[in-house]
Protein backbone atom coordinates (compact mmCIF):
# COMPACT_ATOMS: atom_id res chain seq x y z
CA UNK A 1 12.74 -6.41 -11.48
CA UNK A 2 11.42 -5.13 -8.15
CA UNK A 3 8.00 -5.83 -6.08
CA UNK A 4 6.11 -2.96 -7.54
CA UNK A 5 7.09 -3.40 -11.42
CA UNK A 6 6.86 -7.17 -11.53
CA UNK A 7 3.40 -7.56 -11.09
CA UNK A 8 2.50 -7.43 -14.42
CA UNK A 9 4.40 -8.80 -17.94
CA UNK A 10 4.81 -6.69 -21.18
CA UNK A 11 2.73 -8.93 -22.86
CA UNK A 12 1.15 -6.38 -24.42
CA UNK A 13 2.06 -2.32 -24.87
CA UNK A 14 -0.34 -0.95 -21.98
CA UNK A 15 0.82 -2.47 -19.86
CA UNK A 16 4.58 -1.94 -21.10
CA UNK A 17 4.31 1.59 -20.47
CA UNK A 18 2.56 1.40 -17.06
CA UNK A 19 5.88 -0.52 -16.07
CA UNK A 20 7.98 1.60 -18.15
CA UNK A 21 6.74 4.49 -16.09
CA UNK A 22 6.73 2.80 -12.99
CA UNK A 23 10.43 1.91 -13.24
CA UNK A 24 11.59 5.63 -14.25
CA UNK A 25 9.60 6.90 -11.07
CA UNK A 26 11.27 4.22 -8.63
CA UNK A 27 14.83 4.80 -10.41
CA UNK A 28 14.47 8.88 -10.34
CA UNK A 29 12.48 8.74 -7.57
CA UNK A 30 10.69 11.58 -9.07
CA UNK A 31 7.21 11.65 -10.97
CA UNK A 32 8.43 14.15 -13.18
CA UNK A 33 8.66 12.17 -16.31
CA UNK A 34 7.51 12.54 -19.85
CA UNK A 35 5.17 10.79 -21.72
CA UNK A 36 8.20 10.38 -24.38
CA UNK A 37 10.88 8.72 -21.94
CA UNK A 38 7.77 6.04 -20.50
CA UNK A 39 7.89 5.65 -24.32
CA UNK A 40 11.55 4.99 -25.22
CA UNK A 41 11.45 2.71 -21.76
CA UNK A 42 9.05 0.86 -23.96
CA UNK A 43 10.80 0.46 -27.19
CA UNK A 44 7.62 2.24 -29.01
CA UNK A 45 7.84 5.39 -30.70
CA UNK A 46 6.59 8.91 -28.64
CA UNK A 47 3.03 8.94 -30.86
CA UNK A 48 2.54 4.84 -28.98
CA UNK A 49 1.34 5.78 -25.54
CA UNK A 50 -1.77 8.19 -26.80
CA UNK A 51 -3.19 5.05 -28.22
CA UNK A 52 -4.04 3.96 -24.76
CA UNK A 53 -3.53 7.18 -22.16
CA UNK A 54 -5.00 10.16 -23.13
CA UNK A 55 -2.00 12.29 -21.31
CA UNK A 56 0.02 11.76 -19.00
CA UNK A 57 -1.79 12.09 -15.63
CA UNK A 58 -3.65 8.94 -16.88
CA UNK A 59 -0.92 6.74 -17.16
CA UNK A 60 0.01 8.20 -13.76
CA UNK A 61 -2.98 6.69 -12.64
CA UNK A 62 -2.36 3.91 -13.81
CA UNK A 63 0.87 3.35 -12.06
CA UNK A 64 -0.70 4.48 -9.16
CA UNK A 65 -2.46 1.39 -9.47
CA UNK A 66 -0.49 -0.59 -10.10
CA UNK A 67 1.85 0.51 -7.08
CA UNK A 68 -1.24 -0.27 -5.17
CA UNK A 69 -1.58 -3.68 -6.39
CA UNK A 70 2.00 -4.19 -5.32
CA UNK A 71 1.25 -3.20 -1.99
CA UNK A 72 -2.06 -5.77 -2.32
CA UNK A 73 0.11 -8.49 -2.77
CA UNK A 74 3.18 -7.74 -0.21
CA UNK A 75 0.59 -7.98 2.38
CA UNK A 76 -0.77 -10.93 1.03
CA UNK A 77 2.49 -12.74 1.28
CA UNK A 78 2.96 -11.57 4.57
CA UNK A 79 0.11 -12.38 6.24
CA UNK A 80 0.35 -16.01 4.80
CA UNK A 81 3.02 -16.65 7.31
CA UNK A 82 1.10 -16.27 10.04
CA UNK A 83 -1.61 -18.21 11.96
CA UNK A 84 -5.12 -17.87 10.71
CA UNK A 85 -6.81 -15.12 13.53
CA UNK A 86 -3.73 -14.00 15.00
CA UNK A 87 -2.46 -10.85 16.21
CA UNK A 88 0.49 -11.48 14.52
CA UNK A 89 -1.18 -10.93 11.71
CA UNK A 90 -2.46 -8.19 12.27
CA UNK A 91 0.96 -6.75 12.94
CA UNK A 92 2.77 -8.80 9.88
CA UNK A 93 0.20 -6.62 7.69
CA UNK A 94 1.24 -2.92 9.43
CA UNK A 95 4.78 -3.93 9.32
CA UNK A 96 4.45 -4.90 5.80
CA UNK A 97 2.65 -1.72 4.75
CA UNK A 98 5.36 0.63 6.77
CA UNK A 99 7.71 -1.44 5.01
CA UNK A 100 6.60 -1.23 1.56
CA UNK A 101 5.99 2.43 1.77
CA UNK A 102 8.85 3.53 2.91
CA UNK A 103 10.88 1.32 0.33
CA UNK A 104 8.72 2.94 -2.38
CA UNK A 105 8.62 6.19 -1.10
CA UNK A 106 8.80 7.57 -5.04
CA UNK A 107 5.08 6.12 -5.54
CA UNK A 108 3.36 8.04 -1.86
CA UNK A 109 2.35 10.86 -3.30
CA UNK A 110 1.19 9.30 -6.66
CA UNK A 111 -1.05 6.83 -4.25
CA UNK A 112 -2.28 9.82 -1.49
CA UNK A 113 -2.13 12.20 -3.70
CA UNK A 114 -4.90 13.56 -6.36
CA UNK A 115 -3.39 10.57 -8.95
CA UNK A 116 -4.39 8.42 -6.61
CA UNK A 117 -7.99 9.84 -5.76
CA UNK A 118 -8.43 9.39 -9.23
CA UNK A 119 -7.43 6.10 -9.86
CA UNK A 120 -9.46 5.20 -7.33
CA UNK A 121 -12.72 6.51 -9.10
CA UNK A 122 -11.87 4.98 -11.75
CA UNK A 123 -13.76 2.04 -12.59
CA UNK A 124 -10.83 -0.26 -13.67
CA UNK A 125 -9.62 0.07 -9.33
CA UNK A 126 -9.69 -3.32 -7.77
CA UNK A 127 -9.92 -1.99 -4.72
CA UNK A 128 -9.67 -5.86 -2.46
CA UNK A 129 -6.02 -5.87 -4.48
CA UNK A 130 -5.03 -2.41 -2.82
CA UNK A 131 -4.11 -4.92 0.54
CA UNK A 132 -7.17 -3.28 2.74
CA UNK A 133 -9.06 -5.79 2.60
CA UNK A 134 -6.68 -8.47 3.63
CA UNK A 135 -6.17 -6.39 6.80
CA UNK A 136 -10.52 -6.34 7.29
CA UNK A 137 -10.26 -10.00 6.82
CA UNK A 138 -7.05 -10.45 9.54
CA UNK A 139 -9.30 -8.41 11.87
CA UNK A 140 -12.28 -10.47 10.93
CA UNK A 141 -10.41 -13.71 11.67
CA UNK A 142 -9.20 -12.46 14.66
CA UNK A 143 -12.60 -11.11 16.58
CA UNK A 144 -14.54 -14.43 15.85
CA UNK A 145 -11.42 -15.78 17.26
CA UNK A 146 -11.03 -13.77 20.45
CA UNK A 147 -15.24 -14.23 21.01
CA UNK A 148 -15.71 -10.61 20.46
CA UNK A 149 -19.25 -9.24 19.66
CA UNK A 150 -20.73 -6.93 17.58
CA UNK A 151 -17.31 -5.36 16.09
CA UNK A 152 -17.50 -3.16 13.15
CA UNK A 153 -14.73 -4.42 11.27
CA UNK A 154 -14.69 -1.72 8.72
CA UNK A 155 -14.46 0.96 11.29
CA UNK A 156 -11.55 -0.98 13.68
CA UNK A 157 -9.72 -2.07 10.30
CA UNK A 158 -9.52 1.84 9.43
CA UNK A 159 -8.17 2.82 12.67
CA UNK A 160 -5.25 -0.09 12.64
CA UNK A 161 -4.76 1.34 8.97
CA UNK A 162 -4.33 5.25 10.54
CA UNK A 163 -2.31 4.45 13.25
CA UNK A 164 0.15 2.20 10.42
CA UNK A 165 -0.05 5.10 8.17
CA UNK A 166 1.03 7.77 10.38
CA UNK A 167 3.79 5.70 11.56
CA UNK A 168 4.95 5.32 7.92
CA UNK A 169 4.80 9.50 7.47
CA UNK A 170 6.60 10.28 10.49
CA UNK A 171 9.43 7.62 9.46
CA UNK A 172 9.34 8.73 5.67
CA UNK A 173 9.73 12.65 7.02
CA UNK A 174 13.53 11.68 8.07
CA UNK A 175 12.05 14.30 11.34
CA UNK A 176 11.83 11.78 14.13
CA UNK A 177 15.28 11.00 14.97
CA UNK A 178 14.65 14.84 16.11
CA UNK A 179 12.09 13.49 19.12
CA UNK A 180 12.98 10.04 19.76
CA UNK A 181 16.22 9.45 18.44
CA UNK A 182 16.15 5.65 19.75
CA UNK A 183 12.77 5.08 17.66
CA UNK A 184 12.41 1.45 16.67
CA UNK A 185 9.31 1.13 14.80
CA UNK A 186 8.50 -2.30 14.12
CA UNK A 187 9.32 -2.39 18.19
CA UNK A 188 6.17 0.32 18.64
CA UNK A 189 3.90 -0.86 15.82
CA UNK A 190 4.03 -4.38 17.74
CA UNK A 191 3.58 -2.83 21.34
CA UNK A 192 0.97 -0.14 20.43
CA UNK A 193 -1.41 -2.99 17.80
CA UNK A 194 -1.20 -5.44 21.17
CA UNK A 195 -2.25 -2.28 23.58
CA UNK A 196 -4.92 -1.13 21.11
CA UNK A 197 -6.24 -4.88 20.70
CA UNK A 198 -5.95 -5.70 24.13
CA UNK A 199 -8.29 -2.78 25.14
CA UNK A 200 -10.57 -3.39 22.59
CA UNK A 201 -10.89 -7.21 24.20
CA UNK A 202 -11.53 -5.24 27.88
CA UNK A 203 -13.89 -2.78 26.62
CA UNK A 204 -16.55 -5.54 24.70
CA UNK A 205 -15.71 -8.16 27.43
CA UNK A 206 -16.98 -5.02 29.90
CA UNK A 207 -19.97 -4.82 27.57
């Protein structure tokens, strides 16, 4: 079973049909699905999933948090190979995240998307297992590490997670081969986090 669907067990049948649906999604790589087939992926009959979801955009948003939670722990793993305050950790996290979303490209939508703004409101989203706060932490870790003062960790964390995210569009539109046919990513995530870093460390040094 892959990264996103085996993060949880069918130990009971909610969560059997959140993985159910999860695994028709990454093998069609559509969200068009009906609540029926999430059922049969089950082995429950098509009256089972109504006993938990009311329809079926709220066992979308369920997946869409679990697919989230996936991404949570990816991140996780990934930054655990790395030295405590690094900013190859930093980078291990953006790489991970690029990597992860373009591998489950099926899920973007269902986590940008208005699935996702919902299961974000919802009160059941966890949202230090989405993987954002790991990256608030790396940046934490490294500031106090680097001496830097007065940092708003929230706000820098959010602009590392915008300049990771719009790499991970432009690869997932299939378009930039069109501009910069020789594009390596990783290679420019790496370069542009240590340029972006390093003149943060000029700029509060200057302070």
């Amino acid at each position: 079973m892959n990264t996103v669907t085996k993060t949880y067990h069918h130990g009971d049948l909610r969560n059997a049909l959140i993985v159910g649906a999860a695994e028709i999604i990454e093998e069609s790589g559509s969200l068009n699905f009906a609540m029926a087939d999430a059922a049969r992926r089950a082995g429950v009959s098509t009256a089972a999933p109504y006993r938990h979801f009311r329809d079926r955009d709220a066992l979308l948003e369920a997946v869409s948090q679990l697919a989230f939670y996936g991404l949570g722990l990816s991140v996780r793993d990934a930054v655990e190979n790395t030295e405590h305050g690094s900013i190859e950790g930093i980078i291990a996290i953006g790489q991970t995240y690029i990597d992860y979303v373009i591998r489950k490209a099926a899920f973007y939508d269902l986590m940008w998307g208005d699935a996702g703004a919902r299961s974000m409101d919802a009160d059941s989203f966890d949202k230090k297992a989405s993987g954002f706060y790991v990256l608030v932490d790396a940046v934490d870790a490294y500031t106090r590490k680097q001496g830097l003062k007065d940092i708003d960790l929230l706000d820098l964390a959010v602009q590392l997670w915008s300049m990771v995210h719009g790499m991970s569009a432009i690869s997932m539109s299939g378009k930039l081969p069109y501009f910069y046919p020789d594009a390596d990513i990783p290679k420019m995530l790496d370069s542009s986090t240590r340029i972006f870093m390093e003149g943060l460390k000029a700029t509060n040094n200057s302070e």
